[in-house]
PDB file of N, CA and C in Angstrom:
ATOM      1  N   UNK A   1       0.831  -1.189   0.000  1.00  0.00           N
ATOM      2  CA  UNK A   1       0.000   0.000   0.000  1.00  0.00           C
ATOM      3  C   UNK A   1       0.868   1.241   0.000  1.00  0.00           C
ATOM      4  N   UNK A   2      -0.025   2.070  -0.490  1.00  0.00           N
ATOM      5  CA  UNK A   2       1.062   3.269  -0.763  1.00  0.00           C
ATOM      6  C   UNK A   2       0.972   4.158   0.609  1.00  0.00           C
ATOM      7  N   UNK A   3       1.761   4.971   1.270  1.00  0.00           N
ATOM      8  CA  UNK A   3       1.779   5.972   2.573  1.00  0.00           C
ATOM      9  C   UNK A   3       1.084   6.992   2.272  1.00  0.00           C
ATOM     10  N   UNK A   4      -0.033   7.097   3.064  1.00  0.00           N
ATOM     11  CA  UNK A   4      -0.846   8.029   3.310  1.00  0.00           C
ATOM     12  C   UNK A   4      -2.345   7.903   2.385  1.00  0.00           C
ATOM     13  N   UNK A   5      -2.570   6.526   1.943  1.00  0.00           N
ATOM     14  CA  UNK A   5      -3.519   5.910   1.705  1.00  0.00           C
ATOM     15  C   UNK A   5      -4.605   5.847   2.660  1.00  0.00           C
ATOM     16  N   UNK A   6      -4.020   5.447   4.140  1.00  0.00           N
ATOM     17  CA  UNK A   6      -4.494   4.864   4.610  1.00  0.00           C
ATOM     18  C   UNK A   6      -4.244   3.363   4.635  1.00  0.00           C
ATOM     19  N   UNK A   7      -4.305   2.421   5.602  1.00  0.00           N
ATOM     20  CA  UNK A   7      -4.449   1.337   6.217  1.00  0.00           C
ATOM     21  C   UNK A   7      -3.036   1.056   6.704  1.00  0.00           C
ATOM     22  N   UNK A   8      -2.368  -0.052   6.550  1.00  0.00           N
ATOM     23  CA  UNK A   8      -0.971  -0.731   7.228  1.00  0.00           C
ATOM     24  C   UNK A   8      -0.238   0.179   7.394  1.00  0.00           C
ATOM     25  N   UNK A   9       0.438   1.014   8.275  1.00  0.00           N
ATOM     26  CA  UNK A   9       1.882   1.416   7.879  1.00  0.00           C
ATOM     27  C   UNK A   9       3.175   1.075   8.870  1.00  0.00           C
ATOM     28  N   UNK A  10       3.020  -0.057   9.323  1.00  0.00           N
ATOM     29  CA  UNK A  10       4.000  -0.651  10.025  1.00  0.00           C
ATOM     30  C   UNK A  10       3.857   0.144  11.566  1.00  0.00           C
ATOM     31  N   UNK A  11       4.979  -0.696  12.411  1.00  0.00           N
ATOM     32  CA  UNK A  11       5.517   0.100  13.707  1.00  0.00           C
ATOM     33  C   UNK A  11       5.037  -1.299  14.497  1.00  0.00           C
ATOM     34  N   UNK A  12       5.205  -1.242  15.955  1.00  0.00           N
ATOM     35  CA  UNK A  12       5.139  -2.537  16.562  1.00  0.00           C
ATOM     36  C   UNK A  12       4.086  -2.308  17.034  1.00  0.00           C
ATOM     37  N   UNK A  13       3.046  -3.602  17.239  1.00  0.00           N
ATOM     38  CA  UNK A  13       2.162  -3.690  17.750  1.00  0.00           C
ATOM     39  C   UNK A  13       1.943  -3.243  19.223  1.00  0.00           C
ATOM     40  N   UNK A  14       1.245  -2.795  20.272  1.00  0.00           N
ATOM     41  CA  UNK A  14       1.247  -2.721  21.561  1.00  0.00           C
ATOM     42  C   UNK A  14       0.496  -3.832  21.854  1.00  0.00           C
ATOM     43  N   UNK A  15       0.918  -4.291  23.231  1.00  0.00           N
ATOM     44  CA  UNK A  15       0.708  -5.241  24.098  1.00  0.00           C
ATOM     45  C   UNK A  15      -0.508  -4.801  25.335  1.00  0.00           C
ATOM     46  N   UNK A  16      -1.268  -5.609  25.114  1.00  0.00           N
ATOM     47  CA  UNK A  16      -1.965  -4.805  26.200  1.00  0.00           C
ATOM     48  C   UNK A  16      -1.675  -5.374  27.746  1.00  0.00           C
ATOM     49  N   UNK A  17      -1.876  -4.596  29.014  1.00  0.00           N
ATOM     50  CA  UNK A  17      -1.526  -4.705  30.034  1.00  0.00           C
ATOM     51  C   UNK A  17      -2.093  -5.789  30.826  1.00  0.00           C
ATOM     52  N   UNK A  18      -1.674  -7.611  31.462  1.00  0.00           N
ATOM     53  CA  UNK A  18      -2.765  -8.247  31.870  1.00  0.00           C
ATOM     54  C   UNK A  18      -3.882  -7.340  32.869  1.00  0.00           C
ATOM     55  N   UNK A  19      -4.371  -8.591  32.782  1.00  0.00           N
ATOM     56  CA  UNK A  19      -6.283  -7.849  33.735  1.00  0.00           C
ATOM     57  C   UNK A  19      -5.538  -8.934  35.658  1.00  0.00           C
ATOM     58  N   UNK A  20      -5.433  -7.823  35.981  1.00  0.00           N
ATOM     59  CA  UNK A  20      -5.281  -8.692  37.429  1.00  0.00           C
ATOM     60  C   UNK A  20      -6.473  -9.793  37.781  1.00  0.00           C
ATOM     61  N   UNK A  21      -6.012 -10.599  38.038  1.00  0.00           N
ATOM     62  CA  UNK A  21      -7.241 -11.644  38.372  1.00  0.00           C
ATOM     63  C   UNK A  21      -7.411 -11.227  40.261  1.00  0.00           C
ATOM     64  N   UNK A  22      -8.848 -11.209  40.603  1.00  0.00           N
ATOM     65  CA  UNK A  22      -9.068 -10.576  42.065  1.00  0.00           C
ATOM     66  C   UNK A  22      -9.574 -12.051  42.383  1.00  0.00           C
ATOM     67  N   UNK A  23      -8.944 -12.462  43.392  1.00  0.00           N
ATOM     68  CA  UNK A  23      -9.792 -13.786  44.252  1.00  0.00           C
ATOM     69  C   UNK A  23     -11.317 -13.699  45.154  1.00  0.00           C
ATOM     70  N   UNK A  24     -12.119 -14.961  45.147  1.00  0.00           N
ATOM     71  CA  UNK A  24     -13.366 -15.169  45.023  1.00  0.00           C
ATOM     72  C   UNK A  24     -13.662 -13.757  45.990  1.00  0.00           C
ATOM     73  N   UNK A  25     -13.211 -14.027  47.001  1.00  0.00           N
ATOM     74  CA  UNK A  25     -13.312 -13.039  48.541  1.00  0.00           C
ATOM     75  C   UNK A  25     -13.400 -11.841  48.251  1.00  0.00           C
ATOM     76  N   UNK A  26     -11.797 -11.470  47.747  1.00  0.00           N
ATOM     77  CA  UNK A  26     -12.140 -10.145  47.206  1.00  0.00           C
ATOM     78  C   UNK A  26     -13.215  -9.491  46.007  1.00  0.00           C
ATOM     79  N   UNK A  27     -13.692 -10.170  45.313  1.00  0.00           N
ATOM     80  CA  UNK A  27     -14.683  -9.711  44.002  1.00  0.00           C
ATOM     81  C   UNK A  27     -16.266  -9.972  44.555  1.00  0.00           C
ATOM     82  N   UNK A  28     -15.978 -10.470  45.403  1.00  0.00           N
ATOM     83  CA  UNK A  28     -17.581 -10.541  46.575  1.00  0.00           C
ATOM     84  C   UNK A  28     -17.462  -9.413  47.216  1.00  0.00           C
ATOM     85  N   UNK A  29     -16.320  -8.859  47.550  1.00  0.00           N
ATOM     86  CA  UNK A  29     -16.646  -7.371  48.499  1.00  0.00           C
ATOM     87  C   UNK A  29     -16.711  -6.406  47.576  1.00  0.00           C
ATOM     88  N   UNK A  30     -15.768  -6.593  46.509  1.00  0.00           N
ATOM     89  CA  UNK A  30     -16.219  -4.655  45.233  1.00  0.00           C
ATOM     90  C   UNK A  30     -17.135  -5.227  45.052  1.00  0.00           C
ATOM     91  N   UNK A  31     -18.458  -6.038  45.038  1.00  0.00           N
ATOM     92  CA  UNK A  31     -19.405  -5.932  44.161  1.00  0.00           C
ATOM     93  C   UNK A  31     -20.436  -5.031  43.924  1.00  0.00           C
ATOM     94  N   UNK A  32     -20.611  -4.430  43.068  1.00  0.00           N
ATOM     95  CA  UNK A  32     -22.000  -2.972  43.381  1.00  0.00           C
ATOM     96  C   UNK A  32     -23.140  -3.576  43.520  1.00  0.00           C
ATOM     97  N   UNK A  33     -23.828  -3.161  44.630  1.00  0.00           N
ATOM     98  CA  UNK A  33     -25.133  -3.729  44.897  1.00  0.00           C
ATOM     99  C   UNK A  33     -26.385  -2.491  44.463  1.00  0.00           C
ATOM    100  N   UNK A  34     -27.344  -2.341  44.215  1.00  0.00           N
ATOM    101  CA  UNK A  34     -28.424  -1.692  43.985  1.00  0.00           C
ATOM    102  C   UNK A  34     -28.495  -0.879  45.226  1.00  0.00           C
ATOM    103  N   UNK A  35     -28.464   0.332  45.215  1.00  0.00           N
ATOM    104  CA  UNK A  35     -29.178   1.717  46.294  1.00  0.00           C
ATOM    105  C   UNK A  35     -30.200   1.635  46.110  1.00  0.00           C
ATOM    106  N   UNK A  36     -31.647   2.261  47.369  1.00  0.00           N
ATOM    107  CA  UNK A  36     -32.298   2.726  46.808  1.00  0.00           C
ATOM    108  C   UNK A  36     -32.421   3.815  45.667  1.00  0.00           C
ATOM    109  N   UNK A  37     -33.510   4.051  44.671  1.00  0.00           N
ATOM    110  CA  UNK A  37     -34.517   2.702  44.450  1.00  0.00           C
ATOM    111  C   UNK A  37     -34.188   2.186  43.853  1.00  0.00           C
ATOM    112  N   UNK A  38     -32.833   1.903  43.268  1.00  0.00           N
ATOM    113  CA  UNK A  38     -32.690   0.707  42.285  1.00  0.00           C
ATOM    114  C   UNK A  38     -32.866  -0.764  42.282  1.00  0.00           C
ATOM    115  N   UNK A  39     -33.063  -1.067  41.457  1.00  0.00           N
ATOM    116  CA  UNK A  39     -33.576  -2.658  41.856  1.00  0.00           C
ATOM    117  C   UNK A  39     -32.826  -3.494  40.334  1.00  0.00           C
ATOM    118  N   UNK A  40     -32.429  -5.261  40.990  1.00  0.00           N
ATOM    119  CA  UNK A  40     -31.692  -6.008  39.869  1.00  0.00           C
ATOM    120  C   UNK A  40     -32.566  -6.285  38.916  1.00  0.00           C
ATOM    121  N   UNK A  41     -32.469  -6.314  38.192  1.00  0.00           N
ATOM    122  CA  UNK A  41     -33.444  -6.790  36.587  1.00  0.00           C
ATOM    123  C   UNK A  41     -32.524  -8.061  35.927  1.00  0.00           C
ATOM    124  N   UNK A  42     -33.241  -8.675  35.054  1.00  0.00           N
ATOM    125  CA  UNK A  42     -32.626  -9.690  34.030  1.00  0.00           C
ATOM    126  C   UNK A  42     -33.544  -9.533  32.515  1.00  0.00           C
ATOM    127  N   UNK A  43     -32.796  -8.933  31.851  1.00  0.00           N
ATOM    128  CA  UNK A  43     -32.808  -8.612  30.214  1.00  0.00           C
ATOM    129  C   UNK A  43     -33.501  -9.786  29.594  1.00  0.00           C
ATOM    130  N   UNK A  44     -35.143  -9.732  29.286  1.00  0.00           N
ATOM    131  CA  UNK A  44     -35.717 -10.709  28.643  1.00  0.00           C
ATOM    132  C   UNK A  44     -35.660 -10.630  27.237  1.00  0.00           C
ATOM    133  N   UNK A  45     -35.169  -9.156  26.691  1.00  0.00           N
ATOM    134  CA  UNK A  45     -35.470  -8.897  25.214  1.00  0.00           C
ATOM    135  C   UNK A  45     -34.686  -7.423  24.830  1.00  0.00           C
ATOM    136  N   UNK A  46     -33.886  -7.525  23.492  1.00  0.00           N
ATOM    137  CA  UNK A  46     -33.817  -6.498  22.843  1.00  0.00           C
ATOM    138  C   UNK A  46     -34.804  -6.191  21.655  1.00  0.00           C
ATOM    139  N   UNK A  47     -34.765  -4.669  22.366  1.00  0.00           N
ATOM    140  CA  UNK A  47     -36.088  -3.800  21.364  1.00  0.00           C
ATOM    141  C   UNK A  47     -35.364  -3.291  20.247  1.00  0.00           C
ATOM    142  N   UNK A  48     -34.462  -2.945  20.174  1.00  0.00           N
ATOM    143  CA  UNK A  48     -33.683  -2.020  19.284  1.00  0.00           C
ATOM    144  C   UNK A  48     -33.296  -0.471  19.644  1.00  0.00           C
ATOM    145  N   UNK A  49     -32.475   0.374  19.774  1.00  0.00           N
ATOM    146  CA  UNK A  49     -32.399   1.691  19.822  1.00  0.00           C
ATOM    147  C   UNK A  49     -31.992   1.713  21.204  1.00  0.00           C
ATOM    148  N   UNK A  50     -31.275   0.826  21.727  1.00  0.00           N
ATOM    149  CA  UNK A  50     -31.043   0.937  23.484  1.00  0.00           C
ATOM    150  C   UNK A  50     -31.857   0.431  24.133  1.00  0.00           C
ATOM    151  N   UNK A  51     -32.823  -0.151  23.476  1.00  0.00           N
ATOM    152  CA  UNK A  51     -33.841  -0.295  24.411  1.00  0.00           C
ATOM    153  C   UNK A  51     -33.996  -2.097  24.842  1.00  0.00           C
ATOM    154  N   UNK A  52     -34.765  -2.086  25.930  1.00  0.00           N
ATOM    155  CA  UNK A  52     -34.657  -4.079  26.558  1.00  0.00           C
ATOM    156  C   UNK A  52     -35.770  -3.816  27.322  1.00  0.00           C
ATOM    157  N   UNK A  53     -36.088  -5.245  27.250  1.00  0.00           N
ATOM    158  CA  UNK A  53     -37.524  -5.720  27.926  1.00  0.00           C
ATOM    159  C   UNK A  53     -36.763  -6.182  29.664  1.00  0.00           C
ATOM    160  N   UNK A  54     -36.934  -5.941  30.492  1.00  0.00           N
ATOM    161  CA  UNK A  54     -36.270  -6.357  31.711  1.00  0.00           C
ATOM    162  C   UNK A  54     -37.360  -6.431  32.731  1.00  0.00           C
ATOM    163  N   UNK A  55     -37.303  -8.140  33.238  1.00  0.00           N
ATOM    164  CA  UNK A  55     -37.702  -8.708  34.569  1.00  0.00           C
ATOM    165  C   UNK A  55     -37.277  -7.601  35.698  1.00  0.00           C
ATOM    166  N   UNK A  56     -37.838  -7.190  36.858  1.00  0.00           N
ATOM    167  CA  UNK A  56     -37.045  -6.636  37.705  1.00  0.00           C
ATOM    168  C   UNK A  56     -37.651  -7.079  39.226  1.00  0.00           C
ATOM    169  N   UNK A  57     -36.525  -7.575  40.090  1.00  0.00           N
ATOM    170  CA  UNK A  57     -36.931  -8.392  41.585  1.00  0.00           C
ATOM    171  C   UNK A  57     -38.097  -7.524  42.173  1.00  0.00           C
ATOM    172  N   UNK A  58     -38.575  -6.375  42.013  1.00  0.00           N
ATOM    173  CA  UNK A  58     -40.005  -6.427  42.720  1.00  0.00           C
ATOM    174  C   UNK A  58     -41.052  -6.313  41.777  1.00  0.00           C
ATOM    175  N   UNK A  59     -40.600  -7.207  40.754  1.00  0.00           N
ATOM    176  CA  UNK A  59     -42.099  -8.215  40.355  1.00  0.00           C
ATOM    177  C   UNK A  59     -42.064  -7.268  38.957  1.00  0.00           C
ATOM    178  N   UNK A  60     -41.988  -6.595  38.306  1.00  0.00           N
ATOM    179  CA  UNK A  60     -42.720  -5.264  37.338  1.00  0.00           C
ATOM    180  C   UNK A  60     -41.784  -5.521  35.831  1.00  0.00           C
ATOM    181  N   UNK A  61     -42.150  -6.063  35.022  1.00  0.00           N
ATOM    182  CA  UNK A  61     -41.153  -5.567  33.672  1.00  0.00           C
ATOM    183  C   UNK A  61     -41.618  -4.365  32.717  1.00  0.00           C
ATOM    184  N   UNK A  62     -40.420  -4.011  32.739  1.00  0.00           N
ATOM    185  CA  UNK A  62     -40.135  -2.564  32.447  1.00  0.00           C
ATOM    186  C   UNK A  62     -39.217  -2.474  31.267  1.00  0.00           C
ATOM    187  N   UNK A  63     -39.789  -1.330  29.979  1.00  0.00           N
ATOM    188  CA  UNK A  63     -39.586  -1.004  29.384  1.00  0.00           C
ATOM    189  C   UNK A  63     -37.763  -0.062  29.266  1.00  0.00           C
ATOM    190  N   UNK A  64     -36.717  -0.558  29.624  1.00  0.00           N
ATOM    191  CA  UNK A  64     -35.474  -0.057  30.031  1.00  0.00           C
ATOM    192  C   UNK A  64     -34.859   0.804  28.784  1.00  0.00           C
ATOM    193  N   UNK A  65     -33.725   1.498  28.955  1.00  0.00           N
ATOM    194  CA  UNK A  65     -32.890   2.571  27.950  1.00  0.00           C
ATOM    195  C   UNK A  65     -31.301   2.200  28.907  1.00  0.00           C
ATOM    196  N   UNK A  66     -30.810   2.629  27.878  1.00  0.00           N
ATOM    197  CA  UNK A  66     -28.998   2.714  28.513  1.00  0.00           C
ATOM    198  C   UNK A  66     -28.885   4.198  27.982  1.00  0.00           C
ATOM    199  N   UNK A  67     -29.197   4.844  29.335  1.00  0.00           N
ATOM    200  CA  UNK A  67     -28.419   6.535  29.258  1.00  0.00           C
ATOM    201  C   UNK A  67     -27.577   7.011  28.333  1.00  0.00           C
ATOM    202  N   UNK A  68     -27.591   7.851  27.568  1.00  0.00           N
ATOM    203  CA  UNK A  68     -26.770   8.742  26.543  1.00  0.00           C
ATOM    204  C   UNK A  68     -25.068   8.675  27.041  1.00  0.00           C
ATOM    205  N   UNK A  69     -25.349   9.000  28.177  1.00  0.00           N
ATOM    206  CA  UNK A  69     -23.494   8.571  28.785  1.00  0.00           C
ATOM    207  C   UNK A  69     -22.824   7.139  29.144  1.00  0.00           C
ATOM    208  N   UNK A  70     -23.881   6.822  28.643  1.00  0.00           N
ATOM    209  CA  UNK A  70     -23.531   4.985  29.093  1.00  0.00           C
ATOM    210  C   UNK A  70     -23.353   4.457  28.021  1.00  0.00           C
ATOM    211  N   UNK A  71     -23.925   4.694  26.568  1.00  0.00           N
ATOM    212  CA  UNK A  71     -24.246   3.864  25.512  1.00  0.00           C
ATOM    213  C   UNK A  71     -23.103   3.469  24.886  1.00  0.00           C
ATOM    214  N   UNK A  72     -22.192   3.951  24.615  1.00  0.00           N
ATOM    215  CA  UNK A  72     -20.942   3.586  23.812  1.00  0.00           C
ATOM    216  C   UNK A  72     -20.275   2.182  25.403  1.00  0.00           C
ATOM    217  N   UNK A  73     -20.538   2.571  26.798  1.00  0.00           N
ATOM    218  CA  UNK A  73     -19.480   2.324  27.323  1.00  0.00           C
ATOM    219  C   UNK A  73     -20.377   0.772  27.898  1.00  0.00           C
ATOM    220  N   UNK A  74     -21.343   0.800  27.652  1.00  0.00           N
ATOM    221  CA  UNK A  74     -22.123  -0.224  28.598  1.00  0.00           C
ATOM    222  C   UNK A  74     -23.062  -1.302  27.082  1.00  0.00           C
ATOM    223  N   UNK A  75     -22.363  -2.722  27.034  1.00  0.00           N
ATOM    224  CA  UNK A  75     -22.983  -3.619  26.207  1.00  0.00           C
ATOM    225  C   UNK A  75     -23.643  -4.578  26.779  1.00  0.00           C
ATOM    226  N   UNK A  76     -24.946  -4.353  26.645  1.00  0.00           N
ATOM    227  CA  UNK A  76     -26.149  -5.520  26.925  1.00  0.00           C
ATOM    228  C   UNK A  76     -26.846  -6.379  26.332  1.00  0.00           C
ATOM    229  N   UNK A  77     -26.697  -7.398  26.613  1.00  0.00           N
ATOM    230  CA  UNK A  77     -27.401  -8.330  25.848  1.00  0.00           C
ATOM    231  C   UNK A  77     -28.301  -9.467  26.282  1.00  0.00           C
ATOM    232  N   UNK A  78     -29.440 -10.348  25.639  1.00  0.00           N
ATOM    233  CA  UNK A  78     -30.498 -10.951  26.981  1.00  0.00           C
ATOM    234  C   UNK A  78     -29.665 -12.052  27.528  1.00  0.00           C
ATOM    235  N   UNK A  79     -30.501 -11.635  28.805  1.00  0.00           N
ATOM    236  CA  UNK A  79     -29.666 -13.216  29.487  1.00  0.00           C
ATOM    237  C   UNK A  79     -29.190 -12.346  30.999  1.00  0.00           C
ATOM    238  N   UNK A  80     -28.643 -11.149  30.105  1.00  0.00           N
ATOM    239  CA  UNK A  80     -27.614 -10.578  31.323  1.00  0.00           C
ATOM    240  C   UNK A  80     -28.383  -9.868  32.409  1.00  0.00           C
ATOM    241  N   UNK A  81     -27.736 -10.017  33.878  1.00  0.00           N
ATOM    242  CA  UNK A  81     -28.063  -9.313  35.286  1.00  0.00           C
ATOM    243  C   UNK A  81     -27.708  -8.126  35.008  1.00  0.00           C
ATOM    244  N   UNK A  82     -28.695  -6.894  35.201  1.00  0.00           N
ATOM    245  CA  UNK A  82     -28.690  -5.686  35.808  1.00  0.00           C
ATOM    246  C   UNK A  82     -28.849  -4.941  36.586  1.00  0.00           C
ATOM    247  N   UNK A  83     -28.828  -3.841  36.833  1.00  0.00           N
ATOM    248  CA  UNK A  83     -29.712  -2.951  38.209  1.00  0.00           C
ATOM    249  C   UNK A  83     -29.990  -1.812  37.033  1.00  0.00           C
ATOM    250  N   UNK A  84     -31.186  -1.526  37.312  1.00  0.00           N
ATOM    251  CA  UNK A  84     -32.369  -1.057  36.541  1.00  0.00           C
ATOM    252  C   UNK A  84     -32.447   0.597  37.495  1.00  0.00           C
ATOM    253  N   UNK A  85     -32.851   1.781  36.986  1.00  0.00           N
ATOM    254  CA  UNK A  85     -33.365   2.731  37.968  1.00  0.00           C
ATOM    255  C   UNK A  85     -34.747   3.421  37.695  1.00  0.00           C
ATOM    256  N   UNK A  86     -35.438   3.038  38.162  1.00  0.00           N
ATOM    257  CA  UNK A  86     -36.983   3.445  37.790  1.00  0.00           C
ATOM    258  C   UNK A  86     -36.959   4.913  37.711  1.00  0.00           C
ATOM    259  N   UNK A  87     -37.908   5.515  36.346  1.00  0.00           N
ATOM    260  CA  UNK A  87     -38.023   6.713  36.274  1.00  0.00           C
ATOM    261  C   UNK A  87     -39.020   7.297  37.219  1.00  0.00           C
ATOM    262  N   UNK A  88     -38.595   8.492  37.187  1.00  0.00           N
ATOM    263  CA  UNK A  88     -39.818   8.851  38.311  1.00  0.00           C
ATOM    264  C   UNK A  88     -41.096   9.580  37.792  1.00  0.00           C
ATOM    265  N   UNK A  89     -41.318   9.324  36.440  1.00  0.00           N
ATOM    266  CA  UNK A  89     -42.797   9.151  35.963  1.00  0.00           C
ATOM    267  C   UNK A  89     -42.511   8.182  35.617  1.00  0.00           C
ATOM    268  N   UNK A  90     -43.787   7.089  35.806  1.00  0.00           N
ATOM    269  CA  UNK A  90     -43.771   6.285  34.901  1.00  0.00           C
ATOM    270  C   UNK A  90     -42.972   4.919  35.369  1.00  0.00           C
ATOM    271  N   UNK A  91     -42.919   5.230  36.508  1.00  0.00           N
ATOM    272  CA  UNK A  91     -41.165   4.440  37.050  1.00  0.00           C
ATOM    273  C   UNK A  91     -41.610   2.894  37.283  1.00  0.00           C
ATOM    274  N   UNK A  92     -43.217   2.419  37.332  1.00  0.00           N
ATOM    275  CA  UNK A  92     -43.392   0.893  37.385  1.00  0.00           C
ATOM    276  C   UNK A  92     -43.384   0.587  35.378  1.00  0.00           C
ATOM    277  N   UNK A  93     -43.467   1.196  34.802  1.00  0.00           N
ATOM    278  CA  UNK A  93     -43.318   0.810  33.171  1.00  0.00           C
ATOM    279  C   UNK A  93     -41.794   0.801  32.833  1.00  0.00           C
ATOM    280  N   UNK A  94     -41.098   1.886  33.019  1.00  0.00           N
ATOM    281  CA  UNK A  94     -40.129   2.549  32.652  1.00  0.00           C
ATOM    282  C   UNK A  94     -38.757   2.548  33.305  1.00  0.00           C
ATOM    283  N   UNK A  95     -37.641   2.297  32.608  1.00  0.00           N
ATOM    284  CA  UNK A  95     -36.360   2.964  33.914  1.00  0.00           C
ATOM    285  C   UNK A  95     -35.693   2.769  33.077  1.00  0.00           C
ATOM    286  N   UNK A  96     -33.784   3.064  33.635  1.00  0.00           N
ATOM    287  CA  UNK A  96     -32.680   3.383  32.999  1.00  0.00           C
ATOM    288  C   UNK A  96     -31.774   2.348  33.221  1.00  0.00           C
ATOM    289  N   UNK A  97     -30.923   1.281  32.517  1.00  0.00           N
ATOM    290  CA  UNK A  97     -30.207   0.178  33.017  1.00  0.00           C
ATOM    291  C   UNK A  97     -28.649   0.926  33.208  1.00  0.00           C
ATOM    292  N   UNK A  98     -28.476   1.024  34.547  1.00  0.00           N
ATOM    293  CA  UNK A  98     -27.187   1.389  34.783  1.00  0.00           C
ATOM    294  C   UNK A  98     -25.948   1.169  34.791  1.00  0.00           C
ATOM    295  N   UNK A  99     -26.242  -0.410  34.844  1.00  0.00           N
ATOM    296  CA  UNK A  99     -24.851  -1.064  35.459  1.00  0.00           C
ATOM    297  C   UNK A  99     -24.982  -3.052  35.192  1.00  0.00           C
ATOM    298  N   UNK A 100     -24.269  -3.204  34.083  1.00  0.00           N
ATOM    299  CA  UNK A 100     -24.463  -4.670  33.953  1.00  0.00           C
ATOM    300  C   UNK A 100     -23.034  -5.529  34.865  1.00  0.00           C
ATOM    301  N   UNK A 101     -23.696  -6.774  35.539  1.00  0.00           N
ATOM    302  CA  UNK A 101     -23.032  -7.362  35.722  1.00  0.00           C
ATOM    303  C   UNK A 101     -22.203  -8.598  35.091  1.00  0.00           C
ATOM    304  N   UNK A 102     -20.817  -8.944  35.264  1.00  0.00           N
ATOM    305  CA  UNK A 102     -20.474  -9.667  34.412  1.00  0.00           C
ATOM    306  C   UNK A 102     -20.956 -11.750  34.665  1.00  0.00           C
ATOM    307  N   UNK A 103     -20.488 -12.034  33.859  1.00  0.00           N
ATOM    308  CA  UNK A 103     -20.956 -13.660  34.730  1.00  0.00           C
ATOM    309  C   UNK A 103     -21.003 -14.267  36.005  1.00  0.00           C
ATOM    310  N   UNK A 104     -19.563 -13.774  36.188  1.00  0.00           N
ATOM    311  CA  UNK A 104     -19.082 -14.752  37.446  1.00  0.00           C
ATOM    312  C   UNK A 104     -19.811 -13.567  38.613  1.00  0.00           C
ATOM    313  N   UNK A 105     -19.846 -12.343  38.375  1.00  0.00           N
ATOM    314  CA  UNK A 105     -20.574 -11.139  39.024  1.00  0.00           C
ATOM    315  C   UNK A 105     -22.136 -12.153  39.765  1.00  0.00           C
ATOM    316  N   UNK A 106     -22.987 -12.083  38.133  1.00  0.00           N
ATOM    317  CA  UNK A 106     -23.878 -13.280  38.617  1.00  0.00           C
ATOM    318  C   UNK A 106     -24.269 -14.196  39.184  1.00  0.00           C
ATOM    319  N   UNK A 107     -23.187 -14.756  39.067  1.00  0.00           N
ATOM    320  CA  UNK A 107     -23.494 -16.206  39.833  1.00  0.00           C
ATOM    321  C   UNK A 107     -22.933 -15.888  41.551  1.00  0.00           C
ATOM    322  N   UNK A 108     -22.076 -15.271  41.747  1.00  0.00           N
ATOM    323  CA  UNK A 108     -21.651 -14.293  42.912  1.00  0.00           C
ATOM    324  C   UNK A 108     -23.302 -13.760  43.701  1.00  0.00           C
ATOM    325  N   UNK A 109     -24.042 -13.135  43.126  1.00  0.00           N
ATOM    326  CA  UNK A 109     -25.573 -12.711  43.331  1.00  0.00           C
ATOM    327  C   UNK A 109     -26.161 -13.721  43.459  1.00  0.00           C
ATOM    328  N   UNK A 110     -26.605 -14.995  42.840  1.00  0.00           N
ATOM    329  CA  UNK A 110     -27.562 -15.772  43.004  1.00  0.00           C
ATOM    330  C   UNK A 110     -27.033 -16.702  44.438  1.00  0.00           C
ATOM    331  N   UNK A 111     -25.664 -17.005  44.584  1.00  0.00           N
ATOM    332  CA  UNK A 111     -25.035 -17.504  45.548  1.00  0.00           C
ATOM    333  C   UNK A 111     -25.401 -17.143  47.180  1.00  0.00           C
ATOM    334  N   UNK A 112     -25.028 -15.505  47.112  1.00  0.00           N
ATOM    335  CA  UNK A 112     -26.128 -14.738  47.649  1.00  0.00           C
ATOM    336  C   UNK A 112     -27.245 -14.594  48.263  1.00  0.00           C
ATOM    337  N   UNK A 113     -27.975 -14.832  47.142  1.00  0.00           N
ATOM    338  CA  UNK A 113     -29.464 -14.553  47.204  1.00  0.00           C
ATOM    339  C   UNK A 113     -30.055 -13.556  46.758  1.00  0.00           C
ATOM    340  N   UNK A 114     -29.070 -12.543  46.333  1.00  0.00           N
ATOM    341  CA  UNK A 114     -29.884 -11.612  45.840  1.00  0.00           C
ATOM    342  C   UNK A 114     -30.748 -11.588  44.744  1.00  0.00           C
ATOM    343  N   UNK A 115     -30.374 -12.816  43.931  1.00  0.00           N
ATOM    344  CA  UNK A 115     -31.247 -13.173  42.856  1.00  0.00           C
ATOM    345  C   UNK A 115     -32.237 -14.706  42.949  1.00  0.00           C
TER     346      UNK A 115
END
């Protein structure tokens, strides 16, 4: 390819930095738990446009969004544990998914009980 085309132009790859692995103990204590009023949800459905169908532990599924400041940084998909924040119109239809948890996060929660 020719320089300044665009695409390849050599130089060394970077390495990325390992991910510290945190033991069981410790990743049970950072875990973020729901404040009031937030409450955990589980993603029954993508709508399209940010949007998910979500179960949420006091009983209500709700029509969810991933916040304008979240959207690039936060990927959801069904299946996955959340904490949900009810709007305050509308807040038994409606809310904002804040914060997904990862697998082992999950199973960490159901172990628990919180799920």
């Amino acid at each position: 390819m020719l320089a300044g085309k665009g695409g390849y132009h050599g130089g060394a790859k970077k390495k990325k930095a390992p991910v510290p692995q945190l033991s069981r103990e410790e990743e049970r204590r950072r875990l973020r738990l729901p404040r009031p009023p937030e409450v955990l949800g589980l993603v029954l459905g993508l709508m399209g446009g940010s949007r998910m169908k979500v179960a949420c532990k006091d009983g209500k599924e709700r029509m969810c969004r991933v916040p304008g400041k979240l959207k690039n940084r936060l990927w959801v998909r069904e299946g996955d544990v959340v904490i949900v924040k009810p709007w305050e119109i509308q807040g038994d239809e409606k809310g904002d998914v804040i914060w997904r948890y990862f697998p082992s996060q999950a199973r960490i929660l159901k172990e628990e009980g919180y799920i």
